[in-house]
Each structure stands twice: as C-alpha cells, then as structure tokens.
N, C-alpha and C. Protein backbone atom coordinates (compact mmCIF):
# COMPACT_ATOMS: atom_id res chain seq x y z
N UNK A 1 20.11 -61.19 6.90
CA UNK A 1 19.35 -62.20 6.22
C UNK A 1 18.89 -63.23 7.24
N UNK A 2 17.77 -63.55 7.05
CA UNK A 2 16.75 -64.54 8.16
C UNK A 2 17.27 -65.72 7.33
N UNK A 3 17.26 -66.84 8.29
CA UNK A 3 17.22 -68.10 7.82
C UNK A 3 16.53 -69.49 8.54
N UNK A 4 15.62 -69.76 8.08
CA UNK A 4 14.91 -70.77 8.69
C UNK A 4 14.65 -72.11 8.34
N UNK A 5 15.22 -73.06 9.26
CA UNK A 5 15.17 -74.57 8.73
C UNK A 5 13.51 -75.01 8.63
N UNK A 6 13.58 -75.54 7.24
CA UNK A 6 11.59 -76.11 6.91
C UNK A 6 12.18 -77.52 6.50
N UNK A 7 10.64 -78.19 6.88
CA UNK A 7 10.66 -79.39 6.91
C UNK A 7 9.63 -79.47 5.65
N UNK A 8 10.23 -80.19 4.28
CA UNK A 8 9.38 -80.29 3.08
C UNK A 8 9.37 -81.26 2.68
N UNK A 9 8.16 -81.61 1.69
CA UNK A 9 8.71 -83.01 1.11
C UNK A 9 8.43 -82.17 -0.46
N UNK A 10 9.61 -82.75 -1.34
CA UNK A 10 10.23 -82.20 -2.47
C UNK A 10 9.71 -83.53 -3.25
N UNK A 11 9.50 -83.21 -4.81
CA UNK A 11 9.54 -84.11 -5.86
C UNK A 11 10.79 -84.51 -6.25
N UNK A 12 11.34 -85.49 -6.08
CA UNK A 12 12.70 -86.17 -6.62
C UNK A 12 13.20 -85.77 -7.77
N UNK A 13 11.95 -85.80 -8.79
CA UNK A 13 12.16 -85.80 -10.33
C UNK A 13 12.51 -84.61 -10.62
N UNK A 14 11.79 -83.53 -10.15
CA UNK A 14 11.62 -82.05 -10.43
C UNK A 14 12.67 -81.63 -9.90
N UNK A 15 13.51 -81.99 -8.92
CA UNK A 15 14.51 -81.58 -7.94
C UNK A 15 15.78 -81.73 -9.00
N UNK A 16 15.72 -83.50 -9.38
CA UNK A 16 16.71 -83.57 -10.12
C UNK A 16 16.88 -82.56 -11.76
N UNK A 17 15.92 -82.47 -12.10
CA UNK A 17 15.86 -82.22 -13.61
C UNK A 17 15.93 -80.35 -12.98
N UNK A 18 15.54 -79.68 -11.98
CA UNK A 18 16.24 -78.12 -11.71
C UNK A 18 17.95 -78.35 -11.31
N UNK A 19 17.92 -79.53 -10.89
CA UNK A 19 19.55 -79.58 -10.25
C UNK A 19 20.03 -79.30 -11.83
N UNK A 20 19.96 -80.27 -12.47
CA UNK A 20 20.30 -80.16 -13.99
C UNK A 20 20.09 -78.51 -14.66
N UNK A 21 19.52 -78.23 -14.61
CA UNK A 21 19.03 -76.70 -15.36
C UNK A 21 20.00 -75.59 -14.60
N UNK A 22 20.31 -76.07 -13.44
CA UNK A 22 20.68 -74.50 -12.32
C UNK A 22 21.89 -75.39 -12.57
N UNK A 23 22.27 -76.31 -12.92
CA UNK A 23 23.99 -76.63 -12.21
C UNK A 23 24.20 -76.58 -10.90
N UNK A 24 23.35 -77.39 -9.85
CA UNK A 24 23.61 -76.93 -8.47
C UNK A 24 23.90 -79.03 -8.06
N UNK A 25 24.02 -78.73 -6.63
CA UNK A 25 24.60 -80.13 -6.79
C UNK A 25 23.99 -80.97 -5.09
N UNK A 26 23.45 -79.41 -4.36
CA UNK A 26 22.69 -79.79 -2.87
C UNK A 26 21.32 -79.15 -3.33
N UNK A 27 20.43 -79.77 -2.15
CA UNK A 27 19.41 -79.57 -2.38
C UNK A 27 18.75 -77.81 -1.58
N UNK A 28 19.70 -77.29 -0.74
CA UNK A 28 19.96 -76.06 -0.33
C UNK A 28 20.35 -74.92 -1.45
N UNK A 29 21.34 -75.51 -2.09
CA UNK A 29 21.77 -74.91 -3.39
C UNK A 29 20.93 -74.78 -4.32
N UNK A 30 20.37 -75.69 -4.59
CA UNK A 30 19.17 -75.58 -5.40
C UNK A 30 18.31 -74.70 -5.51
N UNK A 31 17.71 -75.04 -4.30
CA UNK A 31 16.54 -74.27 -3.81
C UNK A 31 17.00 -72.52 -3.73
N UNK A 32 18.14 -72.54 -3.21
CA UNK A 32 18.39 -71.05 -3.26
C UNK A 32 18.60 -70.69 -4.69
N UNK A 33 19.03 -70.77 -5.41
CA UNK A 33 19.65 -70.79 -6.99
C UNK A 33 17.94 -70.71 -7.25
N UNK A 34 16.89 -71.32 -7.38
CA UNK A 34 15.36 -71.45 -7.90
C UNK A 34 15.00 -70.45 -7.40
N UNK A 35 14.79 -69.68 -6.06
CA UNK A 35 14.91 -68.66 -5.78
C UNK A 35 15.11 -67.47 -6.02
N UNK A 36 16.18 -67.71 -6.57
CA UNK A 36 16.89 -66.41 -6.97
C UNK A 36 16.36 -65.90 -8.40
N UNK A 37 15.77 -67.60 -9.10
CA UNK A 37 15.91 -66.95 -10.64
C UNK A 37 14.26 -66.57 -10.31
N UNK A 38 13.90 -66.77 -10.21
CA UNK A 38 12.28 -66.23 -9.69
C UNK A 38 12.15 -65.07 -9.04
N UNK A 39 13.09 -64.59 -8.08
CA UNK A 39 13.44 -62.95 -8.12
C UNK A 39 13.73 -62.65 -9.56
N UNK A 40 14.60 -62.97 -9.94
CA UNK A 40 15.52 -62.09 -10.97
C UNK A 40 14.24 -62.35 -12.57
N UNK A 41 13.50 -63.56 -12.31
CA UNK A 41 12.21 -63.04 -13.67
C UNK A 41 11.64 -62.20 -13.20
N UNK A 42 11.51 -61.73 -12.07
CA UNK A 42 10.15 -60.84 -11.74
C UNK A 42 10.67 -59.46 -11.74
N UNK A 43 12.33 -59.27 -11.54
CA UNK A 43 13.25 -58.02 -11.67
C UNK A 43 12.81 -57.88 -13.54
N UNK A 44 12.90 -58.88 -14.18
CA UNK A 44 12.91 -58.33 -15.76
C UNK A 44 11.55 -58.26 -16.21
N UNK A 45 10.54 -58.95 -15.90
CA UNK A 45 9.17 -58.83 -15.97
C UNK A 45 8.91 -57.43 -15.55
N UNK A 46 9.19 -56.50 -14.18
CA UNK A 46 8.89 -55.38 -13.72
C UNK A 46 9.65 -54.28 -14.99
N UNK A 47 10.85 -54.79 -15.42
CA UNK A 47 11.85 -53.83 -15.64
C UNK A 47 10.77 -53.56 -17.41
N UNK A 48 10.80 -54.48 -17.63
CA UNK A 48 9.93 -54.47 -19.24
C UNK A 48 8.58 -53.83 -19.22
N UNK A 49 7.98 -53.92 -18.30
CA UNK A 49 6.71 -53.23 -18.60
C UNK A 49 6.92 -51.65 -17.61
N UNK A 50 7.87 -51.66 -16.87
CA UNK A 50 8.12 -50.32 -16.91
C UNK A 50 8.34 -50.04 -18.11
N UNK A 51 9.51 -50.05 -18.72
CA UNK A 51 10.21 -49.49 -20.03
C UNK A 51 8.97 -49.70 -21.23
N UNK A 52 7.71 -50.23 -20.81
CA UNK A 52 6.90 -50.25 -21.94
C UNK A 52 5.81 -49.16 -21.84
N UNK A 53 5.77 -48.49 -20.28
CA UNK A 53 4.87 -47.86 -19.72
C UNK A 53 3.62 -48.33 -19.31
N UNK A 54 3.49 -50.00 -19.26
CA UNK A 54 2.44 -50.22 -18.75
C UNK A 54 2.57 -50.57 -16.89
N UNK A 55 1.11 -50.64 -16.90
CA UNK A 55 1.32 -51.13 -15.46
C UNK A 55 1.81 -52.70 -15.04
N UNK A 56 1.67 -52.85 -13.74
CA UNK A 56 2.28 -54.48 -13.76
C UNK A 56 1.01 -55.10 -13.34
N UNK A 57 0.27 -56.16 -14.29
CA UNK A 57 -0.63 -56.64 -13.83
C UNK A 57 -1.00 -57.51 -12.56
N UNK A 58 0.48 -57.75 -12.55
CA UNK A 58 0.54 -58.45 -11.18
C UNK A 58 0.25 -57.95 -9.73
N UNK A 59 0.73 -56.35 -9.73
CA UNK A 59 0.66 -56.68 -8.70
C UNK A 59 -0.84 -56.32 -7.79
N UNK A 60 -1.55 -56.68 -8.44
CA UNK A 60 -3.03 -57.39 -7.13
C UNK A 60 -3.05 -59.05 -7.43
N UNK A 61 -3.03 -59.13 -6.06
CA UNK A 61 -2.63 -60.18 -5.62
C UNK A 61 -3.59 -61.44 -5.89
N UNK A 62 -4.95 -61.30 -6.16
CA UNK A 62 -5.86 -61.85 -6.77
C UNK A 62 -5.65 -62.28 -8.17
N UNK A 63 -5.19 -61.14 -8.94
CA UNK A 63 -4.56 -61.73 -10.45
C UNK A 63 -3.61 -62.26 -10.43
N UNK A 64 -2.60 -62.41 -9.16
CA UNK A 64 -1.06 -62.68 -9.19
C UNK A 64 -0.99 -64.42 -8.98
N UNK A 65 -2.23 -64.84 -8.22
CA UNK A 65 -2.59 -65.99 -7.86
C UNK A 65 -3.26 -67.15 -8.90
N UNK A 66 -3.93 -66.02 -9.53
CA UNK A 66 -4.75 -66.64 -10.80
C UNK A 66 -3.41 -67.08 -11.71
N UNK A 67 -2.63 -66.27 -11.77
CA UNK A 67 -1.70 -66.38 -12.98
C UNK A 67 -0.67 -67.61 -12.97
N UNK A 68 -0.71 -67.98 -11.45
CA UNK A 68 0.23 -69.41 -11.22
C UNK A 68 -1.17 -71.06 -11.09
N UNK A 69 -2.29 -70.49 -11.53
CA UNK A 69 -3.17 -71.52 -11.67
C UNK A 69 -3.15 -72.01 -12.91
C-alpha cells in the first residue's frame, strides 16, 4: 500500500458532521473511513446491476463525471 502525505484545505463543517456519521475521531481516520465507504458503494452499486444484468453506466468516464455534477 502507497502512502502519500497531501497538503489540503478541508471544510471544518463537513469534516465535523462525516466525523459524526463515520464515528472517527482524526482527521486521517476520517478520511480513510470516507474512503472506504465510497469503495464499498461502488462494490454494491457494481454488485446490483450485475445481479440485475445490466451494464454499469458508469463506467465511461464522461458519464461518471457528469454524475458527480
């Protein structure tokens, strides 16, 4: 596993109110925990439209972009 120190500037509010939601208590923790659940929607998002037989609209990357606008 790669790990690389970034220099960000974070929303306070949003930070606090995910600290709240994830139960995390650093801002490392956090961020990894937000992470993770954003893998793990996109593990059940994939897993459902397999099991539905459709395709995943996502993945072209043009629609994938649109869809977080």
């Amino acid at each position: 596993m790669a790990v690389t120190k970034r220099l960000i500037e974070v929303d306070d509010e949003k930070l606090a109110r995910v600290r709240d939601l994830l139960g995390t208590t650093t801002l490392k923790s956090t961020v990894d925990a937000a992470l993770e659940e954003v893998l793990a929607l996109d593990r059940r998002r994939r897993a459902l439209l397999a099991e539905r037989g459709h395709e995943d609209p996502l993945a072209d990357p043009d629609r994938r972009q649109a869809a977080w606008r």
